[in-house]
C-alpha atoms as a PDB file:
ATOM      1  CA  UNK A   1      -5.284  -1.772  -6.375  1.00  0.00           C
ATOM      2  CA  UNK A   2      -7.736   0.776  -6.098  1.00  0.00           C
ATOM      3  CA  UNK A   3     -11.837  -0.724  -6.547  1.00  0.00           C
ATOM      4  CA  UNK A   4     -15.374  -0.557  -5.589  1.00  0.00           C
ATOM      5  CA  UNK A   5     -16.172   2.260  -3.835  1.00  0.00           C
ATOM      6  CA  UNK A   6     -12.000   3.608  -3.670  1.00  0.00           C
ATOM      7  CA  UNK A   7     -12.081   3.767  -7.288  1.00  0.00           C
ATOM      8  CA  UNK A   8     -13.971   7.495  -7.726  1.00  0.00           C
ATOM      9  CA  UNK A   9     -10.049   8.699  -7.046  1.00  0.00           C
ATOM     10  CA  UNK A  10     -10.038   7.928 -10.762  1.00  0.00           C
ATOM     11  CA  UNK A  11     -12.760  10.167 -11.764  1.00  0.00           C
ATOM     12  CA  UNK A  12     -11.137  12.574 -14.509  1.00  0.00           C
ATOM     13  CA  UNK A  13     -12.006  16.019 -12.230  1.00  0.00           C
ATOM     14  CA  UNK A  14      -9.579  14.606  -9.652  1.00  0.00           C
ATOM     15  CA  UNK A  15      -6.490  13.410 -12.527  1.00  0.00           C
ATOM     16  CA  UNK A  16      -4.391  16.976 -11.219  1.00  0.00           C
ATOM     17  CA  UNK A  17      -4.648  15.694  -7.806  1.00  0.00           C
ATOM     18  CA  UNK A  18      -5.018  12.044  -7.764  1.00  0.00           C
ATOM     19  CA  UNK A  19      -1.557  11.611  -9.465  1.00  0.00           C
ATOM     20  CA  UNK A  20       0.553  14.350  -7.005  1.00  0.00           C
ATOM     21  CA  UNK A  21      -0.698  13.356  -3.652  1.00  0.00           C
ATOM     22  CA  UNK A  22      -3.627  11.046  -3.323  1.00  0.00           C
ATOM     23  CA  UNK A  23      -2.218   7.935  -5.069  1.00  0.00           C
ATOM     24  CA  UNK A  24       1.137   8.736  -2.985  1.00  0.00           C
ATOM     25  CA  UNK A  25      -0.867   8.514   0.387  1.00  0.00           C
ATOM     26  CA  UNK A  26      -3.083   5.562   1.842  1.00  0.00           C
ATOM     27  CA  UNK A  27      -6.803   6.136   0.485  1.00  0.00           C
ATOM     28  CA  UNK A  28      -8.344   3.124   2.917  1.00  0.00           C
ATOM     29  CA  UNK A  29      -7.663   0.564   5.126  1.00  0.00           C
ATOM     30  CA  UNK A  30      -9.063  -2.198   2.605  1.00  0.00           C
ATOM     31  CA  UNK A  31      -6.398  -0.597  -0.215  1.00  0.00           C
ATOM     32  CA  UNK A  32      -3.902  -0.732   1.621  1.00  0.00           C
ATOM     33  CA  UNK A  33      -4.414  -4.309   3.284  1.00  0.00           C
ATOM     34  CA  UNK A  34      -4.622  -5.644  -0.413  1.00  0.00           C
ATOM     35  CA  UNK A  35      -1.296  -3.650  -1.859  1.00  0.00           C
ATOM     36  CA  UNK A  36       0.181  -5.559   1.641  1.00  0.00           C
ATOM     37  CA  UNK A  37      -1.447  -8.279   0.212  1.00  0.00           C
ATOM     38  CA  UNK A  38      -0.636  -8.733  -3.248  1.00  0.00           C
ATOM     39  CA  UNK A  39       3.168  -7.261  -2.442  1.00  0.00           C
ATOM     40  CA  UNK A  40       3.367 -10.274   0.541  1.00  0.00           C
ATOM     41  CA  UNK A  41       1.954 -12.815  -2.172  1.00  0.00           C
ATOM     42  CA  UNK A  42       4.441 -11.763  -5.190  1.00  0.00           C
ATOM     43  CA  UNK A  43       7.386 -11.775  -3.449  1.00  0.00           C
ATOM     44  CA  UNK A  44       6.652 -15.087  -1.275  1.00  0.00           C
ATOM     45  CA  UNK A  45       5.806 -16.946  -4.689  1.00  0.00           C
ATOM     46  CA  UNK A  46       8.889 -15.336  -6.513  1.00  0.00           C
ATOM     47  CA  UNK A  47      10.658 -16.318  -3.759  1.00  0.00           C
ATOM     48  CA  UNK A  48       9.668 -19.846  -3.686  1.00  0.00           C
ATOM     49  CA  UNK A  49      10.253 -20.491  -7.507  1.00  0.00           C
ATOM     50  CA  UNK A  50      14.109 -20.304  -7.323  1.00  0.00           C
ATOM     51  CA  UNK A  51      15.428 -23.248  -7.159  1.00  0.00           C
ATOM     52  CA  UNK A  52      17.799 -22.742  -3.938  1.00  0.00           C
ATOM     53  CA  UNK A  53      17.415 -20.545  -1.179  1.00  0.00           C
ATOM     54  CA  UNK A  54      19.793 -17.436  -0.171  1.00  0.00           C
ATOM     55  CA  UNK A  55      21.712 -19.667   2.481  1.00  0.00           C
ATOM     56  CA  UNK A  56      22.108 -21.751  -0.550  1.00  0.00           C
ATOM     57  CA  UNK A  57      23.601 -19.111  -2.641  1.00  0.00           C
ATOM     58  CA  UNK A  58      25.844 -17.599  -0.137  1.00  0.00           C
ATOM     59  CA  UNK A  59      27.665 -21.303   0.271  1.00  0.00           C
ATOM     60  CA  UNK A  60      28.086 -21.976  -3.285  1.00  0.00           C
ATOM     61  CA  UNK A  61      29.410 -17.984  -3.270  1.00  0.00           C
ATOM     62  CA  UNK A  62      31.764 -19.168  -0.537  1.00  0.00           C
ATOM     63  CA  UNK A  63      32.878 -21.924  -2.850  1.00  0.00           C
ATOM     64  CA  UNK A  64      34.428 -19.364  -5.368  1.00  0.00           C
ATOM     65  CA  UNK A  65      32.246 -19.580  -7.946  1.00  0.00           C
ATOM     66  CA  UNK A  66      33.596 -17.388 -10.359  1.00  0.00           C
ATOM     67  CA  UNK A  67      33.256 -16.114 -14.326  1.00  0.00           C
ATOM     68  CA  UNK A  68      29.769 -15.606 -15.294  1.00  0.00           C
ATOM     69  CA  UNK A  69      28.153 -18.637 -13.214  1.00  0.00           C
ATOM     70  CA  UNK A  70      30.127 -16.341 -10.380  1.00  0.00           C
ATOM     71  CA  UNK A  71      28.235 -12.994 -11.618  1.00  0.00           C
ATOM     72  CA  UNK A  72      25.047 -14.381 -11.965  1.00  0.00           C
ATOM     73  CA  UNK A  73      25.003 -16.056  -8.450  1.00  0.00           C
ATOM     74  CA  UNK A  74      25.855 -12.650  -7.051  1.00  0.00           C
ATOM     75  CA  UNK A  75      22.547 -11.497  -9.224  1.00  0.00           C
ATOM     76  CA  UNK A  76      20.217 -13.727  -8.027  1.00  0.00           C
ATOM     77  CA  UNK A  77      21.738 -13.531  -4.104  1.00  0.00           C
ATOM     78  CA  UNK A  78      20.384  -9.496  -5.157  1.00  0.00           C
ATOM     79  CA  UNK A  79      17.746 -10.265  -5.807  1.00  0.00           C
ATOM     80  CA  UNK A  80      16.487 -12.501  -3.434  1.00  0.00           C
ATOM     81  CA  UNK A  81      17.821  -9.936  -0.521  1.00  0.00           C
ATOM     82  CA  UNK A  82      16.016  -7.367  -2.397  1.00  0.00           C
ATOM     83  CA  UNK A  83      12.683  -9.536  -2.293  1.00  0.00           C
ATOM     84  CA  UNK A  84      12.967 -10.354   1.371  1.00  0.00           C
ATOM     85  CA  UNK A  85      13.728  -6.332   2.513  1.00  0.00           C
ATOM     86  CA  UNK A  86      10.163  -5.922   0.651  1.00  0.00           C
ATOM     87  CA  UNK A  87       8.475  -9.014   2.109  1.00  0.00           C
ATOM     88  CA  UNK A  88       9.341  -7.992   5.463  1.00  0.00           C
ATOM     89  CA  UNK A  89       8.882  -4.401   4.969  1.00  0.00           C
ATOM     90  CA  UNK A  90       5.120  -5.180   3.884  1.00  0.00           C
ATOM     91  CA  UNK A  91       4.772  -7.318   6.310  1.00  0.00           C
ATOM     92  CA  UNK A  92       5.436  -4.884   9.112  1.00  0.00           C
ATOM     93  CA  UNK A  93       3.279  -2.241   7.525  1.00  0.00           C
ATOM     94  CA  UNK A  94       0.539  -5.007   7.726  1.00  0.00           C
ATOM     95  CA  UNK A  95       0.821  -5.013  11.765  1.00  0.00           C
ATOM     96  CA  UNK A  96       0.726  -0.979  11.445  1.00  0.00           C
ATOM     97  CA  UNK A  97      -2.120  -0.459   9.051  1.00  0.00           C
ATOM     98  CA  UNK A  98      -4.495   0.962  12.600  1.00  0.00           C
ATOM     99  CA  UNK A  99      -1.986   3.264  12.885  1.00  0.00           C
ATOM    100  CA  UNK A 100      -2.401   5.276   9.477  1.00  0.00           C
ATOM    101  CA  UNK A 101      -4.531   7.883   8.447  1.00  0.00           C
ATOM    102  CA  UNK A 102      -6.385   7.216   5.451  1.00  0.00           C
ATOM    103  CA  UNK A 103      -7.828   9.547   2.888  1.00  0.00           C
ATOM    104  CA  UNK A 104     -11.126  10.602   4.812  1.00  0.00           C
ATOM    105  CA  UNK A 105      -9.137  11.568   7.776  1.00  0.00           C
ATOM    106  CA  UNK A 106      -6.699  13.244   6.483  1.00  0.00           C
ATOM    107  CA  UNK A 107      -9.526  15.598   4.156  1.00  0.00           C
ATOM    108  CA  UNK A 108     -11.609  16.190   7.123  1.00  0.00           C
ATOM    109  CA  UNK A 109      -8.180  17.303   8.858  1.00  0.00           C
ATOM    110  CA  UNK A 110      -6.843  19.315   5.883  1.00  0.00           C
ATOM    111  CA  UNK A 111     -10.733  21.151   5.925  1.00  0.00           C
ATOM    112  CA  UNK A 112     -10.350  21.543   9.693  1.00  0.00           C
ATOM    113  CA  UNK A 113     -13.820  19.145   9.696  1.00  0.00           C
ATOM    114  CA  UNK A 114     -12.275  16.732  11.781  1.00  0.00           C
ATOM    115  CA  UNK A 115     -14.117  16.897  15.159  1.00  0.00           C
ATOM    116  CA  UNK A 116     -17.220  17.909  12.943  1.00  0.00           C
ATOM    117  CA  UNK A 117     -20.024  17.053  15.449  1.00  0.00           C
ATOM    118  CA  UNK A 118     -23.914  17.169  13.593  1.00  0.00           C
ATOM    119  CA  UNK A 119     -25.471  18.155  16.264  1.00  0.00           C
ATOM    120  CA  UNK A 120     -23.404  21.202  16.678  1.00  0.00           C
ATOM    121  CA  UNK A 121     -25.574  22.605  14.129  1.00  0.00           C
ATOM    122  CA  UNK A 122     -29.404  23.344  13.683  1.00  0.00           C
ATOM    123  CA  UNK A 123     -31.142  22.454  10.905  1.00  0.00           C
ATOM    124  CA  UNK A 124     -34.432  24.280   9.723  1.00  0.00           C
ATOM    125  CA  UNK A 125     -37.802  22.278  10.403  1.00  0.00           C
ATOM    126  CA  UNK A 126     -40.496  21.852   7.850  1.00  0.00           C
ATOM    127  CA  UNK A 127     -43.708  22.239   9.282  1.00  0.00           C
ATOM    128  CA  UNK A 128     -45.442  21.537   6.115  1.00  0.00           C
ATOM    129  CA  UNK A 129     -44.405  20.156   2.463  1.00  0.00           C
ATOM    130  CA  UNK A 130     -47.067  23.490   1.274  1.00  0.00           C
ATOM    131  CA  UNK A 131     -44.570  26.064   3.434  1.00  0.00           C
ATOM    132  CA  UNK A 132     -41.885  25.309  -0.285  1.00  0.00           C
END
């Protein structure tokens, strides 16, 4: 979901890199709060448009369904588990997003820049626009 200002990642100098490690790792905290986002949305809505619920399921499963109704109850019930490990799994990175380091901190780390403090350094004055 990179945009705006994230979306430079894209630029064609960076394709080597962008694809092995930057798109792997969290680039910022308003990326990552929308993938939490639209992943929280999908599977709530997919989750809402079956037409019974996994307690549902797992009585008519109890039933003995069997055959291919059988089969494709057991699908669906697969589904639906899958859909709720990522629901909650997004929703607890949510809570943690403080927590991670985003691309700008992790560069300044990896170029040892991270404590970088300006006025640790002197800059030249200009006296006069004529001294250039």
């Amino acid at each position: 979901v990179l945009a705006g200002k994230d979306a430079f990642h894209l630029e064609a100098i960076f394709r080597s890199d962008v694809w092995s490690s930057h798109l792997a790792l969290p680039v910022t905290r308003n990326n990552e709060e929308a993938v939490c986002d639209l992943l929280i949305s999908y599977c709530e809505s997919t989750l809402a448009a079956y037409p019974t619920s996994l307690a549902e399921d797992a009585a008519l499963c109890s039933q003995g369904v069997t055959g291919r109704a059988g089969k494709a109850l057991q699908v669906r019930m697969g589904e639906k588990r899958t859909l709720e490990a990522v629901l909650d799994a997004y929703k607890e990175r949510a809570k943690k997003l403080e927590d991670v380091e985003y691309y700008q901190e992790r560069r300044l780390r990896e170029l040892d820049l991270l404590d970088y403090n300006p006025d640790d350094f002197q800059t030249p004055s200009r006296s006069s626009d004529s001294d250039y």
